[in-house]
PDB file of N, CA and C in Angstrom:
ATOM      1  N   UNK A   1     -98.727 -35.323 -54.811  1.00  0.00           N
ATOM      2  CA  UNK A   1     -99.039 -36.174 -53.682  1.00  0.00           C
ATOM      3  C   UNK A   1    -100.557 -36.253 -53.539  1.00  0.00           C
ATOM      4  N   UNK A   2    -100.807 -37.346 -53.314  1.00  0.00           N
ATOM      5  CA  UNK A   2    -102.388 -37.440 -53.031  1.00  0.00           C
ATOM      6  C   UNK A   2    -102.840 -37.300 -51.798  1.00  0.00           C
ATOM      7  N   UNK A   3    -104.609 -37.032 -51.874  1.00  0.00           N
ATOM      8  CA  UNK A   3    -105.072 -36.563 -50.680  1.00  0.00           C
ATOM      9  C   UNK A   3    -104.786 -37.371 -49.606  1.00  0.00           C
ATOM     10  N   UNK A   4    -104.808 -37.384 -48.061  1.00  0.00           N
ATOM     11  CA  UNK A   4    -104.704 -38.066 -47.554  1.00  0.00           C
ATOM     12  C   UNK A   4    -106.118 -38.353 -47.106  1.00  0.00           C
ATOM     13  N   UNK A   5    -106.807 -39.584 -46.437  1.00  0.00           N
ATOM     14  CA  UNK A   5    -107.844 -39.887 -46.700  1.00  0.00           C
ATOM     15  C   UNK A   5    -108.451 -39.369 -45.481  1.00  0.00           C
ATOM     16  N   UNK A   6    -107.606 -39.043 -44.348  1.00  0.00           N
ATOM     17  CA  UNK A   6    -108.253 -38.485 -43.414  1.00  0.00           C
ATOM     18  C   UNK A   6    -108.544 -37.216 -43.437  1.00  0.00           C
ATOM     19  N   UNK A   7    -108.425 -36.813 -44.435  1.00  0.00           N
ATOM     20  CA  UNK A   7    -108.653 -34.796 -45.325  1.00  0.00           C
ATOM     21  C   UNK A   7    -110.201 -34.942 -45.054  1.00  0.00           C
ATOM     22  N   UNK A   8    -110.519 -35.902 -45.028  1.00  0.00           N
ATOM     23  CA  UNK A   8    -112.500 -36.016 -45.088  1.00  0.00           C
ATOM     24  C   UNK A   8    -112.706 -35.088 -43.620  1.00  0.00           C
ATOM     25  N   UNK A   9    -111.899 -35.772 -42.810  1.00  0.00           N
ATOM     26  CA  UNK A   9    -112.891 -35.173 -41.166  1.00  0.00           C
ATOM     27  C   UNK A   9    -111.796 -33.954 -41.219  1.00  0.00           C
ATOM     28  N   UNK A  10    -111.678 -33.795 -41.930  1.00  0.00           N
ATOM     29  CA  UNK A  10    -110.990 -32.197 -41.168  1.00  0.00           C
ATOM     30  C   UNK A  10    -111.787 -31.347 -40.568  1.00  0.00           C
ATOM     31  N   UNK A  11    -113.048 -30.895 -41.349  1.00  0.00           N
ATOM     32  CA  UNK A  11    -113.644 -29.812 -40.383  1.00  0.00           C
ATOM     33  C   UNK A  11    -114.427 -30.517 -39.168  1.00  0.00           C
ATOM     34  N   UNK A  12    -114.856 -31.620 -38.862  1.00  0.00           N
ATOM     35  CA  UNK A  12    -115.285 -32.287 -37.994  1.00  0.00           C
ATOM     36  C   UNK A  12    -114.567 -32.595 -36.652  1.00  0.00           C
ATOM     37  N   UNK A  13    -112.850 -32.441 -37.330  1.00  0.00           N
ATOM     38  CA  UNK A  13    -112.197 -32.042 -35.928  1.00  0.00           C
ATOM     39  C   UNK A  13    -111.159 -31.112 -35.745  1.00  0.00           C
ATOM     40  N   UNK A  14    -112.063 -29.728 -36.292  1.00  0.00           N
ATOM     41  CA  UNK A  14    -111.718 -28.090 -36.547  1.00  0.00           C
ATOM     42  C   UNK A  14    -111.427 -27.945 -35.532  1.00  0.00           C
ATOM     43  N   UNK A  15    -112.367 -27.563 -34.313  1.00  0.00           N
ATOM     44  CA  UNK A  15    -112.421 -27.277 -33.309  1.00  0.00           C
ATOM     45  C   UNK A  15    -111.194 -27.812 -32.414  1.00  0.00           C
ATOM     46  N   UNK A  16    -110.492 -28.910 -31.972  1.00  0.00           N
ATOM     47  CA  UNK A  16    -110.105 -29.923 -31.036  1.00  0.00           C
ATOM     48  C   UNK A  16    -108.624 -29.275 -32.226  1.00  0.00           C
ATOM     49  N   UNK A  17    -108.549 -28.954 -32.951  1.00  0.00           N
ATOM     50  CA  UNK A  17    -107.126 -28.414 -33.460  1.00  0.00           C
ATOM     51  C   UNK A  17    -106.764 -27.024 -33.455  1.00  0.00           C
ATOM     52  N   UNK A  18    -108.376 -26.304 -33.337  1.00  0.00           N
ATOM     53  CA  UNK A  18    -108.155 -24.718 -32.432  1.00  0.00           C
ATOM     54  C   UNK A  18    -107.667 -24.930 -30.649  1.00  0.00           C
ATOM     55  N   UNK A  19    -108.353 -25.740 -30.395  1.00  0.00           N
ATOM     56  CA  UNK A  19    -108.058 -26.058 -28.590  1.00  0.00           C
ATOM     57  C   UNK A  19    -106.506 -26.672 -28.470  1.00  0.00           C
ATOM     58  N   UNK A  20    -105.900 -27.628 -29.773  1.00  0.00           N
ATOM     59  CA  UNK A  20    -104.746 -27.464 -29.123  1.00  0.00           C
ATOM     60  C   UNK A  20    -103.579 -26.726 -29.745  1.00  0.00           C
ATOM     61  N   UNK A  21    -104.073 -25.629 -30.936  1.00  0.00           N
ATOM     62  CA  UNK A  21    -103.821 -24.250 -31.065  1.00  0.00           C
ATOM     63  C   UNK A  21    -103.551 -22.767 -30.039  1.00  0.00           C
ATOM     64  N   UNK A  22    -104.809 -23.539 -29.333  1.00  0.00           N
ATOM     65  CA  UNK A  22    -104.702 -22.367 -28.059  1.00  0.00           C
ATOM     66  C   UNK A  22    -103.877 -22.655 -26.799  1.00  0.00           C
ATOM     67  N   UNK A  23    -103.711 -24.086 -26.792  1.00  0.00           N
ATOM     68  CA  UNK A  23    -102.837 -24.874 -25.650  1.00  0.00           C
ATOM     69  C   UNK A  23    -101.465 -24.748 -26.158  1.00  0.00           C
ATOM     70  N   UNK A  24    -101.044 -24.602 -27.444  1.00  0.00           N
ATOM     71  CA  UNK A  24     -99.614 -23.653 -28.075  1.00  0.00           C
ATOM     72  C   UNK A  24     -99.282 -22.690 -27.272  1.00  0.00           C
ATOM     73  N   UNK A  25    -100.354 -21.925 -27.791  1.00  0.00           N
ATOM     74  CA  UNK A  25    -100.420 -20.239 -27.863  1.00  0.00           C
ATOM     75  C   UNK A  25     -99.875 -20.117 -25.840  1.00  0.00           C
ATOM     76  N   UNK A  26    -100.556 -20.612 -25.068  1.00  0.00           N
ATOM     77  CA  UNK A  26    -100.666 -20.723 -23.869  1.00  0.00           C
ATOM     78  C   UNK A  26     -98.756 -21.167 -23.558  1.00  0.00           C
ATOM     79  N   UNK A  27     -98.579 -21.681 -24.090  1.00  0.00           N
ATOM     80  CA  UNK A  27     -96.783 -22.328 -23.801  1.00  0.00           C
ATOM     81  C   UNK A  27     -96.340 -21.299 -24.715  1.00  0.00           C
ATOM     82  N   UNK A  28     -96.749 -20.206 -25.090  1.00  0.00           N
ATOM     83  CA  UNK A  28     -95.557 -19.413 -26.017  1.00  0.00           C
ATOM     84  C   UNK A  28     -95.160 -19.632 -27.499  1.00  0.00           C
ATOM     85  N   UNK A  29     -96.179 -20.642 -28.205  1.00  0.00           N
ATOM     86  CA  UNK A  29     -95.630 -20.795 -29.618  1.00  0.00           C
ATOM     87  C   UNK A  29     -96.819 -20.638 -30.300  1.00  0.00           C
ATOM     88  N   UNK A  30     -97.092 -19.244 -30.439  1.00  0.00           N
ATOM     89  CA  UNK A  30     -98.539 -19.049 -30.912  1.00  0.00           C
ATOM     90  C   UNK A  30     -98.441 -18.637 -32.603  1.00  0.00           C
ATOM     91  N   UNK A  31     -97.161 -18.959 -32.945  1.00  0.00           N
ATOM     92  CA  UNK A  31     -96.816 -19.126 -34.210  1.00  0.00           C
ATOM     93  C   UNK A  31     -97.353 -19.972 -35.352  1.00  0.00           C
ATOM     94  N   UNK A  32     -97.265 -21.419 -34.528  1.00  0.00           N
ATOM     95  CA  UNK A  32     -97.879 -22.417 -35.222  1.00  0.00           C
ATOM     96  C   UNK A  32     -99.423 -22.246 -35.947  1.00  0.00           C
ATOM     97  N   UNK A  33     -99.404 -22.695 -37.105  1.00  0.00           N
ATOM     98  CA  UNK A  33    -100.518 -22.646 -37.882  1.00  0.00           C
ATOM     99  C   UNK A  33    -101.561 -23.801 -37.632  1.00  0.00           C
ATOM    100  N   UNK A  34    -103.086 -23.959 -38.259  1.00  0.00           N
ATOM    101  CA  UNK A  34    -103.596 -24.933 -38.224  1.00  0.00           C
ATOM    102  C   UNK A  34    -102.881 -25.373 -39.393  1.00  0.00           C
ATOM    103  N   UNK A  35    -102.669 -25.455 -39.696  1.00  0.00           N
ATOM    104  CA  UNK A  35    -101.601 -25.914 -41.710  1.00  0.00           C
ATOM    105  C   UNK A  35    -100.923 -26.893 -40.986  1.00  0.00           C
ATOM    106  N   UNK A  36    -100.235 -26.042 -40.153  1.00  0.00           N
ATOM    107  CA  UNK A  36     -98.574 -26.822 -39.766  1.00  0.00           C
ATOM    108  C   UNK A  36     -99.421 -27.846 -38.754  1.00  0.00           C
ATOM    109  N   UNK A  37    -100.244 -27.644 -37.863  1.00  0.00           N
ATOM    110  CA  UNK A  37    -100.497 -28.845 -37.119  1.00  0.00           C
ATOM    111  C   UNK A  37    -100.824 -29.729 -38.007  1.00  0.00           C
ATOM    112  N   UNK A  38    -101.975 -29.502 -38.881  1.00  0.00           N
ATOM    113  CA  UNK A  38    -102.361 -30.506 -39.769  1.00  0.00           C
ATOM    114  C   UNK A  38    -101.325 -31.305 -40.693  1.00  0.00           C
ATOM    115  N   UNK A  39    -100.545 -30.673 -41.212  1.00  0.00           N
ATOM    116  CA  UNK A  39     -99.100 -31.310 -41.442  1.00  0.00           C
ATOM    117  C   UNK A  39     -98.545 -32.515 -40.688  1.00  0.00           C
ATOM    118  N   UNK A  40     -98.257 -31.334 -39.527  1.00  0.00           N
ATOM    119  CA  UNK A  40     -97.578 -32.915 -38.466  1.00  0.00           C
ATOM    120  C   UNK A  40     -98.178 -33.570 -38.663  1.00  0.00           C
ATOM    121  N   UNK A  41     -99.651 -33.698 -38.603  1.00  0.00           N
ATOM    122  CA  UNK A  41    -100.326 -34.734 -37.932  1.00  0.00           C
ATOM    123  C   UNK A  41    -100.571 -35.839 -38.919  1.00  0.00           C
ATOM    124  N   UNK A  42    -100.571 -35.335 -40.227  1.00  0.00           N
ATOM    125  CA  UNK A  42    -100.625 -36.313 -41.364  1.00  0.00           C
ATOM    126  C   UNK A  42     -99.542 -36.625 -41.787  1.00  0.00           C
ATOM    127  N   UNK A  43     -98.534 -36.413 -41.303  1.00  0.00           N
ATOM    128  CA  UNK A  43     -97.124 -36.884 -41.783  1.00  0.00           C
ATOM    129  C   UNK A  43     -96.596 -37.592 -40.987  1.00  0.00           C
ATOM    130  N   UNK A  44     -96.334 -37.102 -39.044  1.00  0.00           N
ATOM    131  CA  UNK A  44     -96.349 -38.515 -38.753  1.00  0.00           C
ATOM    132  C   UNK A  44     -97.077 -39.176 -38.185  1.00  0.00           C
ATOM    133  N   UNK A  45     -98.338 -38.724 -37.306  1.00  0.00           N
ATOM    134  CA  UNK A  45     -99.020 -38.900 -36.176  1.00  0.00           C
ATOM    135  C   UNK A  45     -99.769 -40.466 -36.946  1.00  0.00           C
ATOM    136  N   UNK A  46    -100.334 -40.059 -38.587  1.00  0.00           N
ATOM    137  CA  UNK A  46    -101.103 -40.515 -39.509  1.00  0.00           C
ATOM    138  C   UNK A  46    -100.417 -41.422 -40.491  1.00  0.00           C
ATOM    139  N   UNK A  47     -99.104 -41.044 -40.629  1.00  0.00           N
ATOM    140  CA  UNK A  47     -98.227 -41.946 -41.192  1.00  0.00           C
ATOM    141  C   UNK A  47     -99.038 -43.041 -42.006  1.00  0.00           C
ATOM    142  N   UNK A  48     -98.818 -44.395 -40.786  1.00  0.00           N
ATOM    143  CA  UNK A  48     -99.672 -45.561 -41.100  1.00  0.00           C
ATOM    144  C   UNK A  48    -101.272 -45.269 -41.144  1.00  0.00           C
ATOM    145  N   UNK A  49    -101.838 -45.001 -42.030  1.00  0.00           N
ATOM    146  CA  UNK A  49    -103.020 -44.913 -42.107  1.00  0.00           C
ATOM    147  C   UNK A  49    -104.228 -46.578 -41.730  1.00  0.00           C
ATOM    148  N   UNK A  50    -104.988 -45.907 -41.260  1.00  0.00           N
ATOM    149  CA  UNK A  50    -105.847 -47.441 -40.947  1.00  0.00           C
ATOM    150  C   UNK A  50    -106.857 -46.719 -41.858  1.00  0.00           C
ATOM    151  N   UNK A  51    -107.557 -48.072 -42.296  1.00  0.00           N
ATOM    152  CA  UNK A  51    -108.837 -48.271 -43.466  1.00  0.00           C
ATOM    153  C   UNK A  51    -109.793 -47.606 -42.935  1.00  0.00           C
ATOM    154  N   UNK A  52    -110.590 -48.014 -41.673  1.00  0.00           N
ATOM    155  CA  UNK A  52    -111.180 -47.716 -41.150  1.00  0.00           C
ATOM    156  C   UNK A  52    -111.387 -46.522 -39.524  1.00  0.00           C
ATOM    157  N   UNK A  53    -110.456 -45.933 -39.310  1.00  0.00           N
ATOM    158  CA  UNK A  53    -110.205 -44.679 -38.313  1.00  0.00           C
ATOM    159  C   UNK A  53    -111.679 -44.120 -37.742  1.00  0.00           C
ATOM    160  N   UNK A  54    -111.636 -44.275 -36.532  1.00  0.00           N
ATOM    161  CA  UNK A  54    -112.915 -43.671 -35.629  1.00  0.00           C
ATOM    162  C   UNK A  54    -112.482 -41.926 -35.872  1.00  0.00           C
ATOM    163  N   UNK A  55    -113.157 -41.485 -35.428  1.00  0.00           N
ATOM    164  CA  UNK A  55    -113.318 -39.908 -35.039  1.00  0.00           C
ATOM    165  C   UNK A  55    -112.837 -39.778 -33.586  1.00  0.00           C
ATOM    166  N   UNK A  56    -113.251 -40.770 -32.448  1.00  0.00           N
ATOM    167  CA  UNK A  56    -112.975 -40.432 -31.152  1.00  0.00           C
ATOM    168  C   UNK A  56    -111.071 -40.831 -31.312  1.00  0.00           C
ATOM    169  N   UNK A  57    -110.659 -41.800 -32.338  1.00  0.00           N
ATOM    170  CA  UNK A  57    -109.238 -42.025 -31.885  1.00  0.00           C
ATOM    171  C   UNK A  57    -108.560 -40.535 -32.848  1.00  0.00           C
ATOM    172  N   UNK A  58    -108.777 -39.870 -33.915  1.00  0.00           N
ATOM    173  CA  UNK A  58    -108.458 -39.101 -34.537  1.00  0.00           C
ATOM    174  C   UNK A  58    -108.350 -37.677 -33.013  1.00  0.00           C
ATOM    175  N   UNK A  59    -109.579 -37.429 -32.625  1.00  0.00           N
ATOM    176  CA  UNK A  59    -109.310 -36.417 -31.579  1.00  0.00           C
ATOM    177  C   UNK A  59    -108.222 -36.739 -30.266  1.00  0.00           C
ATOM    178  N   UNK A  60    -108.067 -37.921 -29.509  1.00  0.00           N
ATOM    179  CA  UNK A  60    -107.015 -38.272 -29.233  1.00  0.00           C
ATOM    180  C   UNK A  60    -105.965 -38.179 -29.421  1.00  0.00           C
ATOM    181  N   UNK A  61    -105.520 -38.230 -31.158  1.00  0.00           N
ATOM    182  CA  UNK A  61    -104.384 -38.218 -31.572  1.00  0.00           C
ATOM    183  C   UNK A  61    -104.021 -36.843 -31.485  1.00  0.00           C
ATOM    184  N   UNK A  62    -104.988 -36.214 -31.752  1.00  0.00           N
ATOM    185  CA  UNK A  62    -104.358 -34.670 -31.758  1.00  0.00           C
ATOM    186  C   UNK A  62    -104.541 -33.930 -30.555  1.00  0.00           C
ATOM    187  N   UNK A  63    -105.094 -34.289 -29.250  1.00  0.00           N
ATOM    188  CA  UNK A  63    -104.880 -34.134 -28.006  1.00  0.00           C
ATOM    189  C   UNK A  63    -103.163 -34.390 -27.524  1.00  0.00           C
ATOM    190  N   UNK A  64    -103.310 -35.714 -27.914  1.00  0.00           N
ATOM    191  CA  UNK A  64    -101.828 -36.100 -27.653  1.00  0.00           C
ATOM    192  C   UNK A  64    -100.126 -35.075 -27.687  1.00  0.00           C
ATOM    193  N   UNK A  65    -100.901 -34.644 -29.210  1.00  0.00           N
ATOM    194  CA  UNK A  65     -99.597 -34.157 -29.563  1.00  0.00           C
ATOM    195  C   UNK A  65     -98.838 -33.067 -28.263  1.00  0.00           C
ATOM    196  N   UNK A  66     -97.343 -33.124 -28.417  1.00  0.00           N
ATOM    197  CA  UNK A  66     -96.913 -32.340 -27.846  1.00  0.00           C
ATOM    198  C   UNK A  66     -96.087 -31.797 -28.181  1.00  0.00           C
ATOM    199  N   UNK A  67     -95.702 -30.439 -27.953  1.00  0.00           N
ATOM    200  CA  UNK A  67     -95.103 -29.084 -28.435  1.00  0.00           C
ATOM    201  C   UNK A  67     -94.032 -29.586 -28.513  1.00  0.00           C
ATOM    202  N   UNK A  68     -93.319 -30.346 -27.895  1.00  0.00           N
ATOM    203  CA  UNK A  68     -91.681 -30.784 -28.285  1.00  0.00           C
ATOM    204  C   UNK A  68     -91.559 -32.001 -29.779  1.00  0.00           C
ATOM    205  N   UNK A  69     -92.725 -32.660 -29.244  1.00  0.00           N
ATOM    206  CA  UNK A  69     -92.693 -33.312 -30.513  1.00  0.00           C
ATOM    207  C   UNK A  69     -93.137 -32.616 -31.944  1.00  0.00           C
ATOM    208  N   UNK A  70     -93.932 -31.675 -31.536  1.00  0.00           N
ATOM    209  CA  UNK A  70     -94.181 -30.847 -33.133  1.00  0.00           C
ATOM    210  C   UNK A  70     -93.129 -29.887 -33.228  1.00  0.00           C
ATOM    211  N   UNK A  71     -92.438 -29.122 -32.472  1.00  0.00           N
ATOM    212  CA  UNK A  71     -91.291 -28.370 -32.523  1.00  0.00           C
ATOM    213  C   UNK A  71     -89.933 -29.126 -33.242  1.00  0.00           C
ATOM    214  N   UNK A  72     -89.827 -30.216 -32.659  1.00  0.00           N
ATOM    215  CA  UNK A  72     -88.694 -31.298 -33.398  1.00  0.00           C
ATOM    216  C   UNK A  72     -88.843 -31.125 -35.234  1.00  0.00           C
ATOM    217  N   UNK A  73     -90.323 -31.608 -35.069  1.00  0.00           N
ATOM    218  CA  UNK A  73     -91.014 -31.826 -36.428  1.00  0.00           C
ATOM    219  C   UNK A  73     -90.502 -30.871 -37.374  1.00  0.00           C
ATOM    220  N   UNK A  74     -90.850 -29.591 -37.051  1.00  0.00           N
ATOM    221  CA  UNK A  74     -90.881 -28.563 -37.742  1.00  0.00           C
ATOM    222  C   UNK A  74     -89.397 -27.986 -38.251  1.00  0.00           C
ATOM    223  N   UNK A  75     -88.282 -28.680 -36.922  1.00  0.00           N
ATOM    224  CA  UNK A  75     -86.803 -27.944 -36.942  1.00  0.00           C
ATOM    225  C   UNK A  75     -86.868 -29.340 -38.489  1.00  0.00           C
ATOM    226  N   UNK A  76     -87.054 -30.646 -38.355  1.00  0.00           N
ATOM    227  CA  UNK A  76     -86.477 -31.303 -39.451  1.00  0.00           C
ATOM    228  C   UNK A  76     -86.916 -30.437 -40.560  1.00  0.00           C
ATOM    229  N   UNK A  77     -88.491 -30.179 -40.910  1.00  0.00           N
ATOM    230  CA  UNK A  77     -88.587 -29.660 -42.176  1.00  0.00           C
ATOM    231  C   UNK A  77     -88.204 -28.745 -42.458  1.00  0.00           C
ATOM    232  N   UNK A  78     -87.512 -27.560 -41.617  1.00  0.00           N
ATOM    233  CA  UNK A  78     -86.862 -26.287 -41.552  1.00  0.00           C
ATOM    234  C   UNK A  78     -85.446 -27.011 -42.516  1.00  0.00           C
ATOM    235  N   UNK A  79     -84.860 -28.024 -42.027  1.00  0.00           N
ATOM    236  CA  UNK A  79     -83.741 -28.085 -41.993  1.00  0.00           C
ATOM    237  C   UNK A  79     -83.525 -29.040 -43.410  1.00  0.00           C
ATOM    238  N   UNK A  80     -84.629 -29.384 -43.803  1.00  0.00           N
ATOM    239  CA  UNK A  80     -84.616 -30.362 -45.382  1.00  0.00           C
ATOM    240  C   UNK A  80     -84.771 -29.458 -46.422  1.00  0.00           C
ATOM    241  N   UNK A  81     -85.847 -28.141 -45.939  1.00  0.00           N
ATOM    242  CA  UNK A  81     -86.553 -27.308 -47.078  1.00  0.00           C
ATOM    243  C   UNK A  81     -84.912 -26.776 -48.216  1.00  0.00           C
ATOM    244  N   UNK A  82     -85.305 -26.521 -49.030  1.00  0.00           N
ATOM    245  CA  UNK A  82     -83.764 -25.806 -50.250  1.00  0.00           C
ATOM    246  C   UNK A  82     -83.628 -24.689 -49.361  1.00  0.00           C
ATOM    247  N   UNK A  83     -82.014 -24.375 -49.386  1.00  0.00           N
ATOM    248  CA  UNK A  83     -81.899 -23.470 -49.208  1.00  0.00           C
ATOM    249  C   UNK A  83     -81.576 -22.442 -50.128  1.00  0.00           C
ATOM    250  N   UNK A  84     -82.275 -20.790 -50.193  1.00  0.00           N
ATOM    251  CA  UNK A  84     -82.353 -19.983 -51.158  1.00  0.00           C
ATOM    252  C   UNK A  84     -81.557 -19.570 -51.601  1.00  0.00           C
ATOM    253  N   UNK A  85     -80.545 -19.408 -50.425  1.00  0.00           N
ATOM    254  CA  UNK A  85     -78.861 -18.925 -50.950  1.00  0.00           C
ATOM    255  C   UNK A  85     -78.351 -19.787 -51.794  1.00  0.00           C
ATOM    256  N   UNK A  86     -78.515 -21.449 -51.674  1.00  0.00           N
ATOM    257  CA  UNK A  86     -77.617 -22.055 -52.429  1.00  0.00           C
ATOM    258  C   UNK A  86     -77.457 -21.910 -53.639  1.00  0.00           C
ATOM    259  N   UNK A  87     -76.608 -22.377 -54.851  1.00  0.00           N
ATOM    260  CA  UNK A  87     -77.348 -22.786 -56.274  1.00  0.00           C
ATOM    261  C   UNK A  87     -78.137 -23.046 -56.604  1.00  0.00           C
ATOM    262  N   UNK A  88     -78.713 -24.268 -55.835  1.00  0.00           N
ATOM    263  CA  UNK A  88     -80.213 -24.583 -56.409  1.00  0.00           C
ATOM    264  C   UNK A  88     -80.993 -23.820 -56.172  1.00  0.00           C
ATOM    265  N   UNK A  89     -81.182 -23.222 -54.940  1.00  0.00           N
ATOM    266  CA  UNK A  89     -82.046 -22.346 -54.662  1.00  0.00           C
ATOM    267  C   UNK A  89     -82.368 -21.159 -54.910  1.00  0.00           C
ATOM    268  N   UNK A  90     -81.034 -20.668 -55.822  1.00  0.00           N
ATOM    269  CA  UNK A  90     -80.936 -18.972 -56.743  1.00  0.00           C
ATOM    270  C   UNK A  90     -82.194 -18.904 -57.256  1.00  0.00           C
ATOM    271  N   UNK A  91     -82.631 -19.544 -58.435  1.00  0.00           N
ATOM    272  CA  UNK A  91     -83.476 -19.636 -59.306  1.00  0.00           C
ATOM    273  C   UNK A  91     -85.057 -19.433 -58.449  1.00  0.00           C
ATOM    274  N   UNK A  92     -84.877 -20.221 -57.451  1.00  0.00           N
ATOM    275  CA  UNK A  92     -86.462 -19.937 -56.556  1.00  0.00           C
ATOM    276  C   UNK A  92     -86.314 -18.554 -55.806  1.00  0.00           C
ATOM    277  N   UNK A  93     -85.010 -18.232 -55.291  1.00  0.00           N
ATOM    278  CA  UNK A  93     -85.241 -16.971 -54.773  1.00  0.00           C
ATOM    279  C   UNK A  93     -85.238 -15.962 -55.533  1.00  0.00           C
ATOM    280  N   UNK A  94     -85.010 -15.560 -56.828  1.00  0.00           N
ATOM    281  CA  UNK A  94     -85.535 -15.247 -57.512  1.00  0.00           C
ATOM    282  C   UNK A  94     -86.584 -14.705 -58.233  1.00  0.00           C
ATOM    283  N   UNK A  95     -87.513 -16.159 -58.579  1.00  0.00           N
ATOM    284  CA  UNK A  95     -88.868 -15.957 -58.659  1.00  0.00           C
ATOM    285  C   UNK A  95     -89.278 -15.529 -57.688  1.00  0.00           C
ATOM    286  N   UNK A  96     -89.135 -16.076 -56.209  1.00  0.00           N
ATOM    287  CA  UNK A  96     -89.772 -14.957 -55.123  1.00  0.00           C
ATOM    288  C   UNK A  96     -89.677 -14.096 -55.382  1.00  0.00           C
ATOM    289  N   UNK A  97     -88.326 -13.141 -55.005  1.00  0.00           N
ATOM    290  CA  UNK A  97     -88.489 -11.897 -55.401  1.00  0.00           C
ATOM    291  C   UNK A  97     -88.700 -10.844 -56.569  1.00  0.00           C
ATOM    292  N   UNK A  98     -89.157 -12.036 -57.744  1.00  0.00           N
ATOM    293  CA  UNK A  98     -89.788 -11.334 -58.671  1.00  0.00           C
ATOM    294  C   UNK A  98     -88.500 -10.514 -59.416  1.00  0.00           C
ATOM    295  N   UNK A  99     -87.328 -11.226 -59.287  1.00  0.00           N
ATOM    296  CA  UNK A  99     -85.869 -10.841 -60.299  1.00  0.00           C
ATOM    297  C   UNK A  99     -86.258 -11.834 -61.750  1.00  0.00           C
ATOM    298  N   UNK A 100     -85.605 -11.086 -63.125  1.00  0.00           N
ATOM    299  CA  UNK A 100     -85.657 -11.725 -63.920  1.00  0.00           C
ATOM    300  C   UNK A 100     -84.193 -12.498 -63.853  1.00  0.00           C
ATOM    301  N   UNK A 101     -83.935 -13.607 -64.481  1.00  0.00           N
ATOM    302  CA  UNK A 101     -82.790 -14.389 -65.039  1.00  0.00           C
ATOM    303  C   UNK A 101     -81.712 -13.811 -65.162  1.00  0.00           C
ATOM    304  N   UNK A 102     -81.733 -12.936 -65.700  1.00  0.00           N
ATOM    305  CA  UNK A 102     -80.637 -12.185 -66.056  1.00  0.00           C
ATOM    306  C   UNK A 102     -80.052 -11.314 -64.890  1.00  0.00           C
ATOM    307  N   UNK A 103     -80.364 -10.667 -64.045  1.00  0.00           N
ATOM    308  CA  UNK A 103     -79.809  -9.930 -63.130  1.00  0.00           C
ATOM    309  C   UNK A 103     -79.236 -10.574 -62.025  1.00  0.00           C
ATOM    310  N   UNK A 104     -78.475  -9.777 -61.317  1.00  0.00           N
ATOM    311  CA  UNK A 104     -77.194 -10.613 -60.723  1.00  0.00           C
ATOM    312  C   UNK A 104     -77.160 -10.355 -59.213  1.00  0.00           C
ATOM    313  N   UNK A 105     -77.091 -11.201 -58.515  1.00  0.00           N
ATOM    314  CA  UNK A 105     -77.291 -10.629 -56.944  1.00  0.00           C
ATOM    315  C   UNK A 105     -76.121  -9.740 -56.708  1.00  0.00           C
TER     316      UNK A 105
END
């Protein structure tokens, strides 16, 4: 997957994604990563990308967000990711745990 083009201002709006990191943390979900916000935010907030994107509407956008809407977010990708138990997923849980091929759960 390629970069997304708004990867440029990331550290330019570091800060304003610690503040609504800490506005998480403050409601009890101090779990969330800057990763995972940045995620949401380029997956759907960013979706439609515009050519040209200000900086003042980028901090907005991520003011905006709200904990139910990134919580939703997160249950879908919870709920798409492979699961390890399955078949398909033997082989990756596996390599996680650093089992060779041959051995048998």
């Amino acid at each position: 997957m390629s970069e997304h083009p708004y990867e440029k201002y990331r550290d330019e709006v570091l800060v304003v994604l610690k503040s609504k990191l800490e506005e998480f943390k403050l409601l009890n979900y101090s779990h969330v990563t800057e990763q995972e916000l940045w995620d949401y935010l380029v997956s759907k907030k960013w979706r439609k990308r515009k050519d040209e994107i200000q900086l003042h509407e980028m901090v907005s956008d991520i003011f905006e967000v709200k904990v139910s809407d990134f919580i939703s977010y997160a249950t879908v990708q919870q709920l798409q990711a492979p699961d390890l138990f399955s078949e398909e997923g033997i082989d990756d849980l596996k390599e996680l745990l650093g089992k060779s091929n041959e051995s048998k759960f």
